[in-house]
C-alpha atoms as a PDB file:
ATOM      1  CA  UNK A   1       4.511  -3.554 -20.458  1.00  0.00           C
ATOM      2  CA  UNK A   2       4.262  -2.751 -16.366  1.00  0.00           C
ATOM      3  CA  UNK A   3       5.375  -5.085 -13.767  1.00  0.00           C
ATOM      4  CA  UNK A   4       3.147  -4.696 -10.318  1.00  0.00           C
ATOM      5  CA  UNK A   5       4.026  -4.644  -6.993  1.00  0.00           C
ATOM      6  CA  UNK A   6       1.572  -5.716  -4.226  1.00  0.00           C
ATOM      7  CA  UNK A   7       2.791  -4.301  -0.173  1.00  0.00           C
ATOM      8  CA  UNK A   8       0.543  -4.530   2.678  1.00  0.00           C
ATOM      9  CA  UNK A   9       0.421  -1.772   5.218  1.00  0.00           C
ATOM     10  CA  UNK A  10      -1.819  -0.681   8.361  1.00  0.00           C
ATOM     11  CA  UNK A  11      -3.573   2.396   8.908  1.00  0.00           C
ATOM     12  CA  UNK A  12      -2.112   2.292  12.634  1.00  0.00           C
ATOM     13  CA  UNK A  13      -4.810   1.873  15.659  1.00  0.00           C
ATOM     14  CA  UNK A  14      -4.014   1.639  19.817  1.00  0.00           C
ATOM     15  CA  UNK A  15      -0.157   0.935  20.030  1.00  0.00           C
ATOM     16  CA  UNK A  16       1.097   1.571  16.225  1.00  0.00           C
ATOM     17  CA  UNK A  17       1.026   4.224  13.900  1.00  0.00           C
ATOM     18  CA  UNK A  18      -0.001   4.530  10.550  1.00  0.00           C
ATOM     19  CA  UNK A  19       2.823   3.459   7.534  1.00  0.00           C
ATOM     20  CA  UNK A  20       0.952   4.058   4.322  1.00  0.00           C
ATOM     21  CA  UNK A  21       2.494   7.591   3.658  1.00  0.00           C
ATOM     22  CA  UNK A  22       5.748   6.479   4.166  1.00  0.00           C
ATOM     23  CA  UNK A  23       5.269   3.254   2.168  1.00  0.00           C
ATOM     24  CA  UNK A  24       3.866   5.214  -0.536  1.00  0.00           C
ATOM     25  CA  UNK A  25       6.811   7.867  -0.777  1.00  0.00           C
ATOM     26  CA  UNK A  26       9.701   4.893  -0.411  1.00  0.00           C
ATOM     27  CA  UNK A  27       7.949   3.347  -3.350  1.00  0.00           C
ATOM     28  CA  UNK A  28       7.496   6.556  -5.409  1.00  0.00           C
ATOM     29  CA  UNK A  29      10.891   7.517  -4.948  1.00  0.00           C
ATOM     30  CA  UNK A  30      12.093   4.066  -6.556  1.00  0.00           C
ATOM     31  CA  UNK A  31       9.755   4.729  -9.461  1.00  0.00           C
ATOM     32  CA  UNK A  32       6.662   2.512  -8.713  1.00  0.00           C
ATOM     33  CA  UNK A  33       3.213   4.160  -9.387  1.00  0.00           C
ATOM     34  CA  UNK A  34       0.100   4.140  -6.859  1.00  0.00           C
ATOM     35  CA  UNK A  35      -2.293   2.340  -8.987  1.00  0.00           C
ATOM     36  CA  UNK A  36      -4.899   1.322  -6.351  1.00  0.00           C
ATOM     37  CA  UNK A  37      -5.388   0.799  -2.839  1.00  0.00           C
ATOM     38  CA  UNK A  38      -7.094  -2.478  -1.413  1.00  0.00           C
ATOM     39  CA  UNK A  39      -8.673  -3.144   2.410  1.00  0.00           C
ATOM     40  CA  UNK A  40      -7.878  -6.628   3.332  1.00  0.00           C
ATOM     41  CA  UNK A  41      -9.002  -6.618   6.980  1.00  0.00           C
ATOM     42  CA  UNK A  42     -11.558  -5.413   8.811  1.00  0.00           C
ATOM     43  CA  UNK A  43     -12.260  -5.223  12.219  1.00  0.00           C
ATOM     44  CA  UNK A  44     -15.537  -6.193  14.628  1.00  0.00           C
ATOM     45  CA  UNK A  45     -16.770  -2.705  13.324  1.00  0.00           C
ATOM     46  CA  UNK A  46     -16.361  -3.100   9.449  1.00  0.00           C
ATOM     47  CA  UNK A  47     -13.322  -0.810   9.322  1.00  0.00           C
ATOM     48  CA  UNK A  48     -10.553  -2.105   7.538  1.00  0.00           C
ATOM     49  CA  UNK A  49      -7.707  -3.035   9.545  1.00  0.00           C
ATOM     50  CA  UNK A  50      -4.889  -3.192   6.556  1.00  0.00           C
ATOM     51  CA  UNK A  51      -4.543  -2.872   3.094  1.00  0.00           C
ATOM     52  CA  UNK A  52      -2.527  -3.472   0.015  1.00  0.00           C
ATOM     53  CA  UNK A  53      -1.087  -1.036  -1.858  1.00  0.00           C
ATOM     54  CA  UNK A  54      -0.723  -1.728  -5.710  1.00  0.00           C
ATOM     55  CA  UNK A  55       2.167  -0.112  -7.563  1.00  0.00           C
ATOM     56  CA  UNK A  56       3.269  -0.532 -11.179  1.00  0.00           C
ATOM     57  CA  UNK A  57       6.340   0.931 -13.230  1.00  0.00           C
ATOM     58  CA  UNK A  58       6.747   0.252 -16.714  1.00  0.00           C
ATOM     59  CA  UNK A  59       9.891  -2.448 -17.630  1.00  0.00           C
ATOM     60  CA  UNK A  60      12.462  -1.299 -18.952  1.00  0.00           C
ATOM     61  CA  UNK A  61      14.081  -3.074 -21.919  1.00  0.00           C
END
């Protein structure tokens, strides 16, 4: 059985930089999987703002 993590990050824009590569390796590194990755927002342009990131790791009995 997997349990699922769900973490929202931005691809960055004017005044912020981008997070998902560092999201993605903190994860990783605690043993989560990239299973998908979601837009949530999109701008006046239709390109998405943020997104969720969807890790799993199996459960350890």
């Amino acid at each position: 059985m997997y349990e699922y993590i769900f973490v929202e990050t931005s691809l960055g824009g004017f005044f912020s930089s981008a997070t998902h590569r560092e999201t993605i390796s903190e994860y990783a590194a605690d043993g989560w999987r990239l299973v998908q990755v979601l837009p949530l927002e999109y701008n006046g342009n239709g390109k998405p703002r943020s997104y969720e990131i969807i890790f799993e790791r199996l459960i350890q009995d």
